[in-house]
Protein backbone atom coordinates (compact mmCIF):
# COMPACT_ATOMS: atom_id res chain seq x y z
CA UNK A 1 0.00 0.00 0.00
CA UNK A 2 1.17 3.87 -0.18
CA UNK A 3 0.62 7.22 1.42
CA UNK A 4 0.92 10.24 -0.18
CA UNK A 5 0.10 13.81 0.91
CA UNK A 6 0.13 17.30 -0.71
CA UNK A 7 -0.50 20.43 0.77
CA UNK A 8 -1.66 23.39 -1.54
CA UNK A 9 -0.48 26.92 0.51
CA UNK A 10 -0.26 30.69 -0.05
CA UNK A 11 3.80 30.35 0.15
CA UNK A 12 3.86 26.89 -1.71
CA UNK A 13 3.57 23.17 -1.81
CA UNK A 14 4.53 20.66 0.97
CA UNK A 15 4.71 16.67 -0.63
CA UNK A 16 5.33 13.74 1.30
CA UNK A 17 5.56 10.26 0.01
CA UNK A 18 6.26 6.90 1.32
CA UNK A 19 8.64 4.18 -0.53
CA UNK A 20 7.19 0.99 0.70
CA UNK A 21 5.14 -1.86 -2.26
CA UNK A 22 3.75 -5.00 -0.36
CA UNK A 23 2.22 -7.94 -3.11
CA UNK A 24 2.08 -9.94 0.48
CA UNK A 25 3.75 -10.51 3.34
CA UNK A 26 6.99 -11.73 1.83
CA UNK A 27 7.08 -9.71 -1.13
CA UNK A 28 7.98 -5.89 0.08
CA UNK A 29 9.97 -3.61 -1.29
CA UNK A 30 11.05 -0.31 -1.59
CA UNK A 31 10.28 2.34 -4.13
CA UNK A 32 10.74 5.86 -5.19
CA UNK A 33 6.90 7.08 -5.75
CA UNK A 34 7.79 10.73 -6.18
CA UNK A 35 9.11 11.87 -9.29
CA UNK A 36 10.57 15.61 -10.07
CA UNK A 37 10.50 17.18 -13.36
CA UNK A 38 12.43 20.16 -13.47
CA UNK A 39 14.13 22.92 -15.62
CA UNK A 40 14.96 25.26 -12.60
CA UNK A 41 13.81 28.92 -13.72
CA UNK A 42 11.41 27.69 -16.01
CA UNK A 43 9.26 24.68 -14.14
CA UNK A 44 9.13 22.56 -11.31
CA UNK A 45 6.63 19.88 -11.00
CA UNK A 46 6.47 16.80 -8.11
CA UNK A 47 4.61 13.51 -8.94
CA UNK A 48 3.21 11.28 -6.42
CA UNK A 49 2.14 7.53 -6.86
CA UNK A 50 0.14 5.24 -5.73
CA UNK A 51 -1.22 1.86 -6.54
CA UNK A 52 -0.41 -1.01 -8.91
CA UNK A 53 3.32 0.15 -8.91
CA UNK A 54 3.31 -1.55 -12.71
CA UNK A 55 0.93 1.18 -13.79
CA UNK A 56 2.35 3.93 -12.37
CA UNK A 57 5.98 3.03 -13.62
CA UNK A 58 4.52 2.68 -17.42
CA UNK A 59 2.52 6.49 -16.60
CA UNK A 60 5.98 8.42 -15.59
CA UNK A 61 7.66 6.77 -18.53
CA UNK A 62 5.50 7.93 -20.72
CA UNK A 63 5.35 11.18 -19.33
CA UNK A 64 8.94 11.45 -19.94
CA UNK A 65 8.95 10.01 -23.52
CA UNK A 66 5.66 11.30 -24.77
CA UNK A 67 2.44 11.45 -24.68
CA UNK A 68 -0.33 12.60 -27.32
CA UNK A 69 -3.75 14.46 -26.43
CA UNK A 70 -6.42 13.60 -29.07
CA UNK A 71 -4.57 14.42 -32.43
CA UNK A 72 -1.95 16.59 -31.21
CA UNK A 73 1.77 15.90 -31.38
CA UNK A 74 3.17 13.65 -28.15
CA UNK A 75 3.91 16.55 -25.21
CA UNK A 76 6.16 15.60 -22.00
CA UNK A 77 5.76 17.24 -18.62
CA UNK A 78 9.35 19.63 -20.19
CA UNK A 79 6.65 20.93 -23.36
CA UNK A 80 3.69 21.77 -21.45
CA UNK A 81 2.60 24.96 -21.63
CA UNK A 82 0.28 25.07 -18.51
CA UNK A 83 -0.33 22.60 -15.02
CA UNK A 84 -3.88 22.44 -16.57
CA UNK A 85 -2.35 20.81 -19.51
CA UNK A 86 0.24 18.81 -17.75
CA UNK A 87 -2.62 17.32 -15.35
CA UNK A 88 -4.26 16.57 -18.72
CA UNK A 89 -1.23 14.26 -20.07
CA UNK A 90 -1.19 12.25 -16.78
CA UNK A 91 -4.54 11.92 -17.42
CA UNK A 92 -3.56 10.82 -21.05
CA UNK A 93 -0.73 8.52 -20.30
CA UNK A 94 -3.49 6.50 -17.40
CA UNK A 95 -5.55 5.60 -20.65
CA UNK A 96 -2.80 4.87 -22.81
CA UNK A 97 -1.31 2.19 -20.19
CA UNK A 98 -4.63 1.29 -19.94
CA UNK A 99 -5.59 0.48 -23.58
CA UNK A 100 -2.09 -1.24 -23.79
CA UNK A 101 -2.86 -3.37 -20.57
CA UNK A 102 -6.02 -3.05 -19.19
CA UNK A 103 -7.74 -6.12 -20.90
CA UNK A 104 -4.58 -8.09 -20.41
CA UNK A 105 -4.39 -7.60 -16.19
CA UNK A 106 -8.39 -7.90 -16.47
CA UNK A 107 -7.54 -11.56 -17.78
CA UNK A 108 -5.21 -11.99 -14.96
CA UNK A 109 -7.71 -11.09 -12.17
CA UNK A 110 -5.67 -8.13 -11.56
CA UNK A 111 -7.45 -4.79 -11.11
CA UNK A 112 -6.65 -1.34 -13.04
CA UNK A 113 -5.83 0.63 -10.02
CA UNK A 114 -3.77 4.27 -9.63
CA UNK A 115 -3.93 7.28 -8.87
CA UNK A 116 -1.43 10.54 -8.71
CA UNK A 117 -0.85 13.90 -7.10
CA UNK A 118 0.77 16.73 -9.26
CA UNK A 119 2.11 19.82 -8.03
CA UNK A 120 4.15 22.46 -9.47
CA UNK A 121 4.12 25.69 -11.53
CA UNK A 122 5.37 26.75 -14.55
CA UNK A 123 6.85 30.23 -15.15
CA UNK A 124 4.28 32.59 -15.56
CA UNK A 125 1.72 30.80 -15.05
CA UNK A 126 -0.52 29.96 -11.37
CA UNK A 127 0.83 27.14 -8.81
CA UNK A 128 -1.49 24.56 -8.86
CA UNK A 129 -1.98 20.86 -6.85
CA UNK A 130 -3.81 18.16 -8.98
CA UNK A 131 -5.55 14.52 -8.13
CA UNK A 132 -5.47 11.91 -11.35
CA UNK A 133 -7.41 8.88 -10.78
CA UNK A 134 -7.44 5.48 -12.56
CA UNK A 135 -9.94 6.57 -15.46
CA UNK A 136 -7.50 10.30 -15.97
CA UNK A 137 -10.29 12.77 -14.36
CA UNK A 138 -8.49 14.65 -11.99
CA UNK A 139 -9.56 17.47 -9.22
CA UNK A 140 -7.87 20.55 -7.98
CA UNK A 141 -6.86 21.38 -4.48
CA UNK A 142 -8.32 25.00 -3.39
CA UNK A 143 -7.69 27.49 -0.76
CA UNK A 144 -10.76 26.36 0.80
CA UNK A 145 -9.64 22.42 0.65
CA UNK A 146 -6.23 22.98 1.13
CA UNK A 147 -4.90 19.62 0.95
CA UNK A 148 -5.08 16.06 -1.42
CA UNK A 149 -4.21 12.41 -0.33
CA UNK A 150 -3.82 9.24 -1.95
CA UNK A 151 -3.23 5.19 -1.09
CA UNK A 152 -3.87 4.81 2.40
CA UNK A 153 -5.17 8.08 4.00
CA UNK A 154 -7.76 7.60 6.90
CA UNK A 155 -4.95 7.41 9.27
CA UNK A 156 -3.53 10.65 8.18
CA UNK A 157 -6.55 12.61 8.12
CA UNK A 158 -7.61 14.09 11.22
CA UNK A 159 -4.28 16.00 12.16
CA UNK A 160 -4.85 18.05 8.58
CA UNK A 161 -8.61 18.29 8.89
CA UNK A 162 -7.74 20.06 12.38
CA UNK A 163 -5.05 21.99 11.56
CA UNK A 164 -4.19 22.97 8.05
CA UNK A 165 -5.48 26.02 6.28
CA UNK A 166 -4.17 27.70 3.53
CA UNK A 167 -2.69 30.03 5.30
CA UNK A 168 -0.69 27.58 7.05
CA UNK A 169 3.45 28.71 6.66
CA UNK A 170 5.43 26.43 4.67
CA UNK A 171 7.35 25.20 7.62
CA UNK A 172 4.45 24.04 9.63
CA UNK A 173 3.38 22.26 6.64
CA UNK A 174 6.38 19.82 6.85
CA UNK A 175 5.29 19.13 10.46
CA UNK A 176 1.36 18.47 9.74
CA UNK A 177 2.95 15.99 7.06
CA UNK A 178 5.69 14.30 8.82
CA UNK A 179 2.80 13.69 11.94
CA UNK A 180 0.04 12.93 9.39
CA UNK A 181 2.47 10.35 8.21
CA UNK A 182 3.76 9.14 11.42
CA UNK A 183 -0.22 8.35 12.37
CA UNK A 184 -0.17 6.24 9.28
CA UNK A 185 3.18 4.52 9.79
CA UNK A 186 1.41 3.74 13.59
CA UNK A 187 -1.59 1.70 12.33
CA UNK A 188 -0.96 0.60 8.92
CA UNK A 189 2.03 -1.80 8.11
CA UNK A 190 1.67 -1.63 4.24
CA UNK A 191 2.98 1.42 4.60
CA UNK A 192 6.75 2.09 5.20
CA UNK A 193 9.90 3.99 5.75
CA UNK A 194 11.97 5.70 4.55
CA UNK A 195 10.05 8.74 3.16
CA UNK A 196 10.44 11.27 0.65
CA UNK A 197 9.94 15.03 1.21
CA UNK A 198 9.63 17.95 -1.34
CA UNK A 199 9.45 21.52 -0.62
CA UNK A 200 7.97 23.91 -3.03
CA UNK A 201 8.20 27.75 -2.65
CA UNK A 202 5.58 30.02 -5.19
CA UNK A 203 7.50 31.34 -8.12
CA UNK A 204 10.84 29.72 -7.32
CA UNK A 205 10.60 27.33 -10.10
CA UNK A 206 12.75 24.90 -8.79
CA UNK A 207 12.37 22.68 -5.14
CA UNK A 208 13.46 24.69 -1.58
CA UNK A 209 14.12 21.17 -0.17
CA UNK A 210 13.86 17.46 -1.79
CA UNK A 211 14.92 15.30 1.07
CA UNK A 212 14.75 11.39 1.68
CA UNK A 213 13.99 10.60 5.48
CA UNK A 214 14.95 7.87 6.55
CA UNK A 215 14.53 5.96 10.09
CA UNK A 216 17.72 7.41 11.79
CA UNK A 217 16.35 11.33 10.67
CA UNK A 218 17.10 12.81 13.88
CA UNK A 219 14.50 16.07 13.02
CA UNK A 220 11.94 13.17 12.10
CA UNK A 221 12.45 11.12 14.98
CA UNK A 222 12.14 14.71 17.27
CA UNK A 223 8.62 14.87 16.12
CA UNK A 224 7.26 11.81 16.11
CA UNK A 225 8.48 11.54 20.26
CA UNK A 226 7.30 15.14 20.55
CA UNK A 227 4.12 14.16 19.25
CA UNK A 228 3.46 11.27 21.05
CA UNK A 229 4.34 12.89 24.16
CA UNK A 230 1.92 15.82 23.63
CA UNK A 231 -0.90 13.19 22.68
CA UNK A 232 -0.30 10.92 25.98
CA UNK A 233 0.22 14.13 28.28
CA UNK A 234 -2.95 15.98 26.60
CA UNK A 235 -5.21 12.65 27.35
CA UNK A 236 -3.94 12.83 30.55
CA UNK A 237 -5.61 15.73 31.24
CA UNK A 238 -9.13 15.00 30.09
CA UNK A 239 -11.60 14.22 33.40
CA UNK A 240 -13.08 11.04 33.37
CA UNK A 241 -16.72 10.73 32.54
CA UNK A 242 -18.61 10.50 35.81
CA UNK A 243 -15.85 13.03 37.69
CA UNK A 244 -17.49 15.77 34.64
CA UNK A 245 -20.91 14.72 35.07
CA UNK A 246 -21.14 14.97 38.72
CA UNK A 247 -19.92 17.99 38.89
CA UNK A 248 -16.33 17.50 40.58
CA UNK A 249 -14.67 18.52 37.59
CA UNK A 250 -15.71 21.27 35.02
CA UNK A 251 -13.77 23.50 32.49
């Protein structure tokens, strides 16, 4: 399984991605699911991946050799002219893998599964965060919903739903996604270290930070303690039940 999170801010774009595939428990392995396409000045766009890791391998290929819209001549993520158009050709290389393989996994019993986050800005042009699912519709992250996930996100959630905002500062992004990750790492086992981190500042047109955590990441390790702390020490200080509804403890 895979996590992947993407936060869309005022200042720019936090992206977090895990590195772990499972096909069972003794088949797991470890690999890249963020991709960066970059001509520093000009662009900067960040992949993310998730699901049949097949899929998504023969998508970023594509993406990097060519991919044609309709009747118009093949375009890579380095010819787009827009992130509208770019979240298009994802879309476009899905249902090209798709009518290459689709009917052929179908056979197998295997399911046409994947989906994508893009983020990035070209020069000129807005900064803009994109979801591509398995058919190649995609959605748009807003100010008003601030963030996208993808693979396994339930665990994630709840730390971003009560704290990010589009306002949020770049920096406090990377800690709501290192702890939205660490609450995944916690309950789900499908989904595994090390991580990968990229840092987007609006108009820079190139990445602030791309970063590989690993387990020994002393900054990483910092927060998830911290965090863990805070949780225990804050439940600590909740009343019980019948000391709040008798009365012996209020406010």
């Amino acid at each position: 399984m895979t996590y992947c999170v993407a936060l869309f801010l005022k200042a720019g774009l936090v992206m977090l991605s895990d590195t772990r595939t499972n096909a069972g428990v003794d088949n797991i392995s470890t690999f890249c699911k963020m991709h960066r396409f970059e001509t520093p000045g000009e662009r900067c766009m960040v992949l993310l991946t998730a699901g049949n890791l097949s899929i998504s391998q023969s998508v970023v290929n594509r993406l990097h050799e060519g991919v044609s819209i309709g009747d118009a001549d093949p375009e890579t993520l380095a010819t787009v002219p827009s992130m509208f158009r770019a979240a298009q050709l994802v879309g476009a290389a899905i249902r090209d893998v798709y009518n290459s393989d689709g009917l052929a996994m179908k056979a197998q019993g295997v399911g046409f599964d994947a989906s994508f986050l893009l983020g990035g800005q070209i020069r000129g042009r807005g900064m803009r965060l994109f979801q591509i699912y398995s058919p190649g519709n995609f959605i748009e992250a807003t100010p008003e919903t601030p963030y996208l996930q993808i693979g396994e996100h339930k665990y994630g959630k709840p730390i971003l739903d009560r704290v990010v905002s589009y306002d949020t500062p770049v920096q406090d992004g990377v800690k709501l996604v290192l702890v939205s990750m660490d609450s995944t790492l916690r309950s789900n086992l499908s989904v595994g270290m090390p991580i990968d981190l990229a840092v987007y500042h609006r108009d820079d047109l190139q990445l602030r930070i791309h970063r590989r955590i690993t387990e020994t990441d002393s900054y990483f390790q910092h927060v998830r303690d911290h965090w863990s702390n805070a949780l225990r020490q804050s439940y600590g200080t909740l009343p019980t039940a019948d000391e709040w509804w008798s009365g012996k403890r209020q406010g």
